[in-house]
C-alpha atoms as a PDB file:
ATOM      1  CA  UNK A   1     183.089 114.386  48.427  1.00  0.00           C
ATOM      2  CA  UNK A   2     180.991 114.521  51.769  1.00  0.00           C
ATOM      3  CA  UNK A   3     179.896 117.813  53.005  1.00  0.00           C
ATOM      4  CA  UNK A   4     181.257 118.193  56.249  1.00  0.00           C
ATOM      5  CA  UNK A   5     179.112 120.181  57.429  1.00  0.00           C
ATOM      6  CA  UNK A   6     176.810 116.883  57.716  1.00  0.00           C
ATOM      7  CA  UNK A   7     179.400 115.720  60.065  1.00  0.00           C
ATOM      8  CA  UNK A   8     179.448 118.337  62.955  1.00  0.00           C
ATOM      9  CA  UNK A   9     181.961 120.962  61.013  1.00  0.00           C
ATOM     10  CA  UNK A  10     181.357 124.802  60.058  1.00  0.00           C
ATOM     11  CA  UNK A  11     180.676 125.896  56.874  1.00  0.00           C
ATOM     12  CA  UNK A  12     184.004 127.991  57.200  1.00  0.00           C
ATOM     13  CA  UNK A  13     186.092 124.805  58.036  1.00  0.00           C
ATOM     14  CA  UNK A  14     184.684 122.771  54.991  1.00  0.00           C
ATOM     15  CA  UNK A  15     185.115 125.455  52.729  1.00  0.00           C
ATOM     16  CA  UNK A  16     188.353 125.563  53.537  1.00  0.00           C
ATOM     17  CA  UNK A  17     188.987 121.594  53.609  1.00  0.00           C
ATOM     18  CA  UNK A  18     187.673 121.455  50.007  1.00  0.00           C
ATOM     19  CA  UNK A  19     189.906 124.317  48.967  1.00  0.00           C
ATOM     20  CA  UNK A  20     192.792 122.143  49.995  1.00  0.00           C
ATOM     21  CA  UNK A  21     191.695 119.494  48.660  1.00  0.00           C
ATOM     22  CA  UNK A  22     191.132 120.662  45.601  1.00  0.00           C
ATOM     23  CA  UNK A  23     194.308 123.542  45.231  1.00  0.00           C
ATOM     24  CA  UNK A  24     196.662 121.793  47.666  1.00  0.00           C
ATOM     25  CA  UNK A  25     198.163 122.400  50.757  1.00  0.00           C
ATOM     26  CA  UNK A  26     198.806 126.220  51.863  1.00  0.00           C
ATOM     27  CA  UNK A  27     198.808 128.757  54.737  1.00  0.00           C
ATOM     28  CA  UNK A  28     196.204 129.984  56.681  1.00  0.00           C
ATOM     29  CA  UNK A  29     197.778 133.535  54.929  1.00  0.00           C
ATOM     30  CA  UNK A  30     197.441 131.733  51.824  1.00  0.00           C
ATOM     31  CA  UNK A  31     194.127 130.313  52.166  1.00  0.00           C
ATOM     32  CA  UNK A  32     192.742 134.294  53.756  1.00  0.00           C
ATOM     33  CA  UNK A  33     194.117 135.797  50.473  1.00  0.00           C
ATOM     34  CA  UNK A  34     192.294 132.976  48.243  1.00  0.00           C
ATOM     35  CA  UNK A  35     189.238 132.785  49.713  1.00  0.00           C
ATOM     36  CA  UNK A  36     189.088 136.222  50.585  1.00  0.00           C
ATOM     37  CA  UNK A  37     188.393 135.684  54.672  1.00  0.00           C
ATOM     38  CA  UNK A  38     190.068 137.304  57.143  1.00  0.00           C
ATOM     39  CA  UNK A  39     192.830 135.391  59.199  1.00  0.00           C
ATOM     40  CA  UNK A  40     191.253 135.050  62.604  1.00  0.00           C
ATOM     41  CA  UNK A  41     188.403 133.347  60.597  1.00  0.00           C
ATOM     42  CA  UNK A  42     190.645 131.216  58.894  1.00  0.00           C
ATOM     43  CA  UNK A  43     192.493 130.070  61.974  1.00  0.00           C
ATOM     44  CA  UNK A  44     189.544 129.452  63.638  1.00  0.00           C
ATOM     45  CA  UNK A  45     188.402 126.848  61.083  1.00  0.00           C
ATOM     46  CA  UNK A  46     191.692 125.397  60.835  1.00  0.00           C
ATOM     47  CA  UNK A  47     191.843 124.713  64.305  1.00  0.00           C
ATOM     48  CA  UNK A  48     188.455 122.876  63.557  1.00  0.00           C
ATOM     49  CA  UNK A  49     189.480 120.301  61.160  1.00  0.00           C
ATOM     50  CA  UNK A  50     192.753 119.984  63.372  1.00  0.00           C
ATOM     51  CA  UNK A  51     190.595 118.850  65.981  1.00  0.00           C
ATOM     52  CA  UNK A  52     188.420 116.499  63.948  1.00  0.00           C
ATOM     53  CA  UNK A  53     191.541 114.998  62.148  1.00  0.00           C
ATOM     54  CA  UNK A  54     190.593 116.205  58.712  1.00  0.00           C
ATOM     55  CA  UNK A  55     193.815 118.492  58.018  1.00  0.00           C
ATOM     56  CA  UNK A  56     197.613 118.510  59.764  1.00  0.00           C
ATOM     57  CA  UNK A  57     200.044 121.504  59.591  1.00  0.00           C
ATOM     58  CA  UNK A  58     203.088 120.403  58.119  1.00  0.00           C
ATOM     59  CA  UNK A  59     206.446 122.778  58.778  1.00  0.00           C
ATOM     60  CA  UNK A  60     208.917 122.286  56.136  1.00  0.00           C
ATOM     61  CA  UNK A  61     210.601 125.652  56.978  1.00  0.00           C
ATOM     62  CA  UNK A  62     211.095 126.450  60.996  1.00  0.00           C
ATOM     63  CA  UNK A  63     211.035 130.200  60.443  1.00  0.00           C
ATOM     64  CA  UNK A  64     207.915 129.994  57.838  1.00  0.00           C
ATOM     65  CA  UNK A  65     204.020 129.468  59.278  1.00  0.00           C
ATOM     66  CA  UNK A  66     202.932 125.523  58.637  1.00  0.00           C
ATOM     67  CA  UNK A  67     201.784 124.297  54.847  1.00  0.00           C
ATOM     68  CA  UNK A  68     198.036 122.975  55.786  1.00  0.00           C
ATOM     69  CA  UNK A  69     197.500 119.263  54.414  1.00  0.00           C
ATOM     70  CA  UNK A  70     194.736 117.717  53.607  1.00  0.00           C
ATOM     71  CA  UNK A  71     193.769 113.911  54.699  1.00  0.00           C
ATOM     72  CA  UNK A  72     192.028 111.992  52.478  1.00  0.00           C
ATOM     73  CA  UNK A  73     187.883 112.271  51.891  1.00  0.00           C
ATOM     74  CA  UNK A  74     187.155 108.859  52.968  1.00  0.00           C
ATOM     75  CA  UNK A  75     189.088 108.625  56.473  1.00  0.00           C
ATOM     76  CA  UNK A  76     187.614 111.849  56.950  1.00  0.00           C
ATOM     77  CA  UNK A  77     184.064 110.263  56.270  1.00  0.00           C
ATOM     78  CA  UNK A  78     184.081 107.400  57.981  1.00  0.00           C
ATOM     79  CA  UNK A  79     185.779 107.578  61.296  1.00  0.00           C
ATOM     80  CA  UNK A  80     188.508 110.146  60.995  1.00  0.00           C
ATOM     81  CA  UNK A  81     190.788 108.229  63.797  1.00  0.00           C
ATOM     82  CA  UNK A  82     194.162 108.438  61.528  1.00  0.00           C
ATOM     83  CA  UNK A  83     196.176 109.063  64.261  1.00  0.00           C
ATOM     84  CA  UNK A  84     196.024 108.688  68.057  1.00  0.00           C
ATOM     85  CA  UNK A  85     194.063 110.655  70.290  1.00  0.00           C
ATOM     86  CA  UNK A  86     192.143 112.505  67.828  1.00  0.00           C
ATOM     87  CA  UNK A  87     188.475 113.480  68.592  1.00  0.00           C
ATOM     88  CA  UNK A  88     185.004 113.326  67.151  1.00  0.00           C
ATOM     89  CA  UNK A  89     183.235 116.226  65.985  1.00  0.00           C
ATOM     90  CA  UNK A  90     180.737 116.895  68.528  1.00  0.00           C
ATOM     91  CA  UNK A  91     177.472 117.168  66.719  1.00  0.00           C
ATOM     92  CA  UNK A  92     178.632 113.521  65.472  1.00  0.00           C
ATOM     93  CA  UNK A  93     179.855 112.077  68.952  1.00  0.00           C
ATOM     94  CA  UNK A  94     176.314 113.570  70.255  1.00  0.00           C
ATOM     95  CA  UNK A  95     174.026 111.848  67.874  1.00  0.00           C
ATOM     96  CA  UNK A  96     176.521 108.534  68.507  1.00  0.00           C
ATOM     97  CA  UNK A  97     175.956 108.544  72.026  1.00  0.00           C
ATOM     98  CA  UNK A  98     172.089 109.137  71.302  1.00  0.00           C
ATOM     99  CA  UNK A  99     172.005 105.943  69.343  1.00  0.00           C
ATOM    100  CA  UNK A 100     173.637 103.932  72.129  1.00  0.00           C
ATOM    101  CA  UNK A 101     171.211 104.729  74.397  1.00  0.00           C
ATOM    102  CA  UNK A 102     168.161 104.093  72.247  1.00  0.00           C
ATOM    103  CA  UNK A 103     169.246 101.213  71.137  1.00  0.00           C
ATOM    104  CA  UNK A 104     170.944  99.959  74.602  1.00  0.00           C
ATOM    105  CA  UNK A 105     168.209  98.354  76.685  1.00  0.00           C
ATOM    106  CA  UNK A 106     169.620  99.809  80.008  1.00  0.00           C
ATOM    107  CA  UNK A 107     169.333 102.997  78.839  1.00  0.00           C
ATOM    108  CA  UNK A 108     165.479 103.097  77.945  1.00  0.00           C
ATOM    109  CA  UNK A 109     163.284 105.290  79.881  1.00  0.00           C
ATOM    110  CA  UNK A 110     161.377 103.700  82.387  1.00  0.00           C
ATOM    111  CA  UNK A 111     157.344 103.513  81.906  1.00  0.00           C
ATOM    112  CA  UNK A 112     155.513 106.273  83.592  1.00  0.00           C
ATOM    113  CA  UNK A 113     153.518 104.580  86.475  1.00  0.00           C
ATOM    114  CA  UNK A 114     149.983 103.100  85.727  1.00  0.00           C
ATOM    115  CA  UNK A 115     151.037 102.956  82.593  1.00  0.00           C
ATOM    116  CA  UNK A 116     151.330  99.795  80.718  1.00  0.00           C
ATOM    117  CA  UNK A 117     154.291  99.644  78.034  1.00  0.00           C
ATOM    118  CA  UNK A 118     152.951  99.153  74.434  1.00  0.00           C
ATOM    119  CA  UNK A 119     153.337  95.372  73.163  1.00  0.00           C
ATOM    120  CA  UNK A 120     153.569  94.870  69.501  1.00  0.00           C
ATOM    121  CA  UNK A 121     150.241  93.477  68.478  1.00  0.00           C
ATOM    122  CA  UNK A 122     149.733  90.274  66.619  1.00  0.00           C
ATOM    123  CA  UNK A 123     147.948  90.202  63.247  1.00  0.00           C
ATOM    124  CA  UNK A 124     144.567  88.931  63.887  1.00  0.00           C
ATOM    125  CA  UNK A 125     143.809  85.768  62.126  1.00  0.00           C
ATOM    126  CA  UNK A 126     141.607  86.526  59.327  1.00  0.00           C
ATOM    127  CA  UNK A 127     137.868  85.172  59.764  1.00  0.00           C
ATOM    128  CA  UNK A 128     137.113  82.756  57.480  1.00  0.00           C
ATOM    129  CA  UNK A 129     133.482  81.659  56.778  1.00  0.00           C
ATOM    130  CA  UNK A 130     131.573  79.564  59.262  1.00  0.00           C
ATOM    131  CA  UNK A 131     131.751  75.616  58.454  1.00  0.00           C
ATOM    132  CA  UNK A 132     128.126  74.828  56.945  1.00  0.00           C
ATOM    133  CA  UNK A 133     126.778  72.651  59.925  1.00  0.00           C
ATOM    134  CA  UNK A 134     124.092  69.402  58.740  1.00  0.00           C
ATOM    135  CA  UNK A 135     120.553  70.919  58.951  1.00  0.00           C
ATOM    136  CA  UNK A 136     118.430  68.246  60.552  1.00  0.00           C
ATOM    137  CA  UNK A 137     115.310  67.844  58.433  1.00  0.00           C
ATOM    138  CA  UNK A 138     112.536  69.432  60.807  1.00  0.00           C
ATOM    139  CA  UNK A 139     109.908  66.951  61.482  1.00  0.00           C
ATOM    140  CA  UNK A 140     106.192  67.016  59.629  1.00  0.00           C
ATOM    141  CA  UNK A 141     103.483  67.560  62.020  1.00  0.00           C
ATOM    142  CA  UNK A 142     101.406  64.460  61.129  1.00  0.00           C
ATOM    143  CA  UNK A 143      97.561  65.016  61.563  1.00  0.00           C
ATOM    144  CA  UNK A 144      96.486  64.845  65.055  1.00  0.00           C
ATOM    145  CA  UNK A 145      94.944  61.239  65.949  1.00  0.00           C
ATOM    146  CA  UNK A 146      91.278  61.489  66.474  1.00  0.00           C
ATOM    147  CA  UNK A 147      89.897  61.409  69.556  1.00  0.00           C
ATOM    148  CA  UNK A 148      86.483  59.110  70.380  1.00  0.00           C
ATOM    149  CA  UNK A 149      83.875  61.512  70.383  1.00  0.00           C
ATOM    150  CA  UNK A 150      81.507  60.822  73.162  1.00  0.00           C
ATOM    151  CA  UNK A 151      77.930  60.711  72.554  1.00  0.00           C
ATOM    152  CA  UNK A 152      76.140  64.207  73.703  1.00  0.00           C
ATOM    153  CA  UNK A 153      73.763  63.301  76.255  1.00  0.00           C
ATOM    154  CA  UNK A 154      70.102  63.276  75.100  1.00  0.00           C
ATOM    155  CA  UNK A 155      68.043  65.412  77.086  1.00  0.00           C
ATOM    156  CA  UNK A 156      64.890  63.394  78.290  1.00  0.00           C
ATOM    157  CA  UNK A 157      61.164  64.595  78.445  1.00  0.00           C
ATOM    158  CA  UNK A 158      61.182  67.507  80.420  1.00  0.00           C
ATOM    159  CA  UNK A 159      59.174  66.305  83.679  1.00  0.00           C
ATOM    160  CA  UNK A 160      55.162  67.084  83.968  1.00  0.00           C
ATOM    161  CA  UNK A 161      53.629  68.781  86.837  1.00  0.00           C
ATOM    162  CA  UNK A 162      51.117  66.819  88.691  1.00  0.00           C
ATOM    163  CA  UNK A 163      48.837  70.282  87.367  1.00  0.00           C
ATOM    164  CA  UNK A 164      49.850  69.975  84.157  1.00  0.00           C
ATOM    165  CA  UNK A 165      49.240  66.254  83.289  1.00  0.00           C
ATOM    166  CA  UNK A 166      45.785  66.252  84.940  1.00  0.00           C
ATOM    167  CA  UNK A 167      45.722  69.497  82.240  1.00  0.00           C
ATOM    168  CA  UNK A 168      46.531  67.333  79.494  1.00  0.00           C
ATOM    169  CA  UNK A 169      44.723  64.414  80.621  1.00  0.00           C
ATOM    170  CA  UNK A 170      41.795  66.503  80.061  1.00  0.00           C
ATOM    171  CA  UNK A 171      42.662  68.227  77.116  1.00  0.00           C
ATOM    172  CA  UNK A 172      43.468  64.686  75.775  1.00  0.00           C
ATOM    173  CA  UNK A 173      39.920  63.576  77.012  1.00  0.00           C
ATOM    174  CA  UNK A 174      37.881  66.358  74.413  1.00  0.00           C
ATOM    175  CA  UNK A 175      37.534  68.644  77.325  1.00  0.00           C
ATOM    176  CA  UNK A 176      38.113  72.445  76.047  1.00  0.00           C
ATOM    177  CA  UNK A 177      39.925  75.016  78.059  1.00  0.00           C
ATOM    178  CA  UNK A 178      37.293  76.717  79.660  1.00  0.00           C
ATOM    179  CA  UNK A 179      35.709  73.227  81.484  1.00  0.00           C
ATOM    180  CA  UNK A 180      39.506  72.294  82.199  1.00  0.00           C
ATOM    181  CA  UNK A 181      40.117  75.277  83.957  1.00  0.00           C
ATOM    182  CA  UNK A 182      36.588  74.448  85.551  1.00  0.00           C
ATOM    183  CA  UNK A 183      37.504  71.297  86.529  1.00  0.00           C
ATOM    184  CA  UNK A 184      41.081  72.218  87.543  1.00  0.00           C
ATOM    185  CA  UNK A 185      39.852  75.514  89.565  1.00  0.00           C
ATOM    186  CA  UNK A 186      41.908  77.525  87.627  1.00  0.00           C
ATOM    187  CA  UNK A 187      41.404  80.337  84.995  1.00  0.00           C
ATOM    188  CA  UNK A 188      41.730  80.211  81.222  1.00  0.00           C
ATOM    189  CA  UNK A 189      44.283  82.530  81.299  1.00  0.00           C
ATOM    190  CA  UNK A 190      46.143  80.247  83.402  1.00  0.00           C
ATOM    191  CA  UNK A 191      45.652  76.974  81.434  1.00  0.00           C
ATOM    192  CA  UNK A 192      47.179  79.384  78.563  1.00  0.00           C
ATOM    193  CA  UNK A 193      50.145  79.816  80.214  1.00  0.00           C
ATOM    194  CA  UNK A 194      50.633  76.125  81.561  1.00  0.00           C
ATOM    195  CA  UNK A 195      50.639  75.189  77.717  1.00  0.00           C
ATOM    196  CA  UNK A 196      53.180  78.058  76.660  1.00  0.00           C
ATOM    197  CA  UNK A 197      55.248  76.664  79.328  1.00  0.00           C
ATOM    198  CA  UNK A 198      55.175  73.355  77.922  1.00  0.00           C
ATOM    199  CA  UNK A 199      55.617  74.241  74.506  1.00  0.00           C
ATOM    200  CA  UNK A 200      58.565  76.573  75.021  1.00  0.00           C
ATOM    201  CA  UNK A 201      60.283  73.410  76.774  1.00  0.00           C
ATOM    202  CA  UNK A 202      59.637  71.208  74.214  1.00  0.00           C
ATOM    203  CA  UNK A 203      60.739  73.339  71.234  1.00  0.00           C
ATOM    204  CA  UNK A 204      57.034  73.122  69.649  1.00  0.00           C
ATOM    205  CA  UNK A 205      55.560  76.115  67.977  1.00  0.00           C
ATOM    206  CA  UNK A 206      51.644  75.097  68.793  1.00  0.00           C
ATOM    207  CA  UNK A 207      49.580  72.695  70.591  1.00  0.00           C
ATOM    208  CA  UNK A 208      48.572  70.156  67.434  1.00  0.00           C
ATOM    209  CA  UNK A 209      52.616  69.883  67.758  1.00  0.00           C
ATOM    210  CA  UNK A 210      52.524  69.696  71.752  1.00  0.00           C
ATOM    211  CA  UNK A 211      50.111  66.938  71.414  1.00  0.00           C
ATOM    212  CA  UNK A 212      52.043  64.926  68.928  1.00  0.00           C
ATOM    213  CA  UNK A 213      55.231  65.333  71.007  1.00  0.00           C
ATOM    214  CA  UNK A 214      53.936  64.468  74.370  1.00  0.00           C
ATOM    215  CA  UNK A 215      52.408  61.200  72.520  1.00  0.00           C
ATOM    216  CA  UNK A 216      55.630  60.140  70.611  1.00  0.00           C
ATOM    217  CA  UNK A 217      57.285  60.566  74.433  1.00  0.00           C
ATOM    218  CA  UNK A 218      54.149  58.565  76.243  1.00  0.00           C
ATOM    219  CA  UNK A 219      53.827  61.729  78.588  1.00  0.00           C
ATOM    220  CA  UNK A 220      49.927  60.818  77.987  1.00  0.00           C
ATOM    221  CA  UNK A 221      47.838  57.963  77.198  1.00  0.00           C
ATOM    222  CA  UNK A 222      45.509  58.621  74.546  1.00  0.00           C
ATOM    223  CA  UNK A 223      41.681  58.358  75.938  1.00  0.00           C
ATOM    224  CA  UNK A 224      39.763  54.990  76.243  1.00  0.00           C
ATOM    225  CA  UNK A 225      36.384  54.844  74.096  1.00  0.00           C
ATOM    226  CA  UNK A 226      34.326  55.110  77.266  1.00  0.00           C
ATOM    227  CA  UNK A 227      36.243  58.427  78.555  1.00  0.00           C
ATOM    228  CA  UNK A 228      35.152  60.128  74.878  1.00  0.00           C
ATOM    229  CA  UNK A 229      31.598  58.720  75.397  1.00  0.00           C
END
């Protein structure tokens, strides 16, 4: 049997509903001397479950005080409307009426401004793995063509001095340095120098090498018989 105090009712009015049910129907004198309560109590949780349709008095003798009864467990349960114009418990009729309006759309509370309502969110779609795209073989660097190589220029005989081919013309002749300088008006010192020039230009490293270098280029004319006589 449901507790009725689940359904809105005093612990004092479903004690005494499952004293009925279970002993019968009696008095509210009755039911103080069973249960030991005292009669104001009694009445006052009789009046309870008169309200909430779960007991009626019954007179069966004008001049006696009504026999309690009883209704059955179920009707009490699950509704408790056995007879017209009886009223819901009011913890029960309160938690009702909050139902309703949760469940009613034009009771819902209205968003607080700024505020956008909640929307239930989607499941995102799992990620699966990236499609495996066609790798384009990269292309081989071939070797690089070869190029034509032009021909370095060849540097020509490095030009004589009017001063230094009469030098050599006299050097060439058998004349030493001292009568060349003589003959030139110059010092020895000086006709040393003229010939370090010449070699350094040349890339020679002495004057048997100067002389064979200045021939093989036709910078001089090798003497007639008559000039060495």
């Amino acid at each position: 049997m449901a507790s009725l105090v689940r359904l809105g009712q005093s612990p004092d009015a479903d004690l005494l509903y499952r004293t009925l049910v279970n002993f019968g129907p009696r008095t509210a004198a009755d039911l103080a001397t069973d249960l030991g309560m005292a009669l104001r109590r009694v009445g006052r949780a009789l009046d309870e479950l008169a309200s909430a349709g779960a007991v009626a008095p019954e007179a069966t003798v004008p001049s006696r005080a009504p026999t309690w009864t009883p209704r059955p467990a179920a009707e009490v349960a699950y509704g408790r409307r056995t007879h017209a114009g009886t009223a819901r418990a009011p913890l029960v009729a309160a938690l009702v009426g909050l139902m309703a309006r949760h469940l009613h759309p034009a009771h819902q509370p209205a968003p607080a401004a700024g505020l956008t309502p909640l929307q239930p969110r989607e499941p995102a779609p799992a990620a699966g793995p990236a499609p495996l795209q066609p790798r384009e073989p990269a292309p081989t660097a071939g070797p690089a063509p070869l190029q034509p190589r032009e021909p370095a220029p060849t540097a020509g005989p490095a030009p004589l001095q009017p001063r230094e081919r009469a030098l050599i013309a006299l050097l060439a002749a058998g004349h030493t340095e001292v009568r060349a300088a003589r003959e030139l008006g110059i010092s020895r010192r000086t006709v040393s120098y003229i010939l370090r020039d010449m070699m350094d230009r040349l890339g020679v490293a002495n004057r048997f090498q100067l002389g064979l270098t200045l021939g093989a280029r036709y910078a001089i004319r090798p003497p007639h018989h008559d000039e060495c006589a």
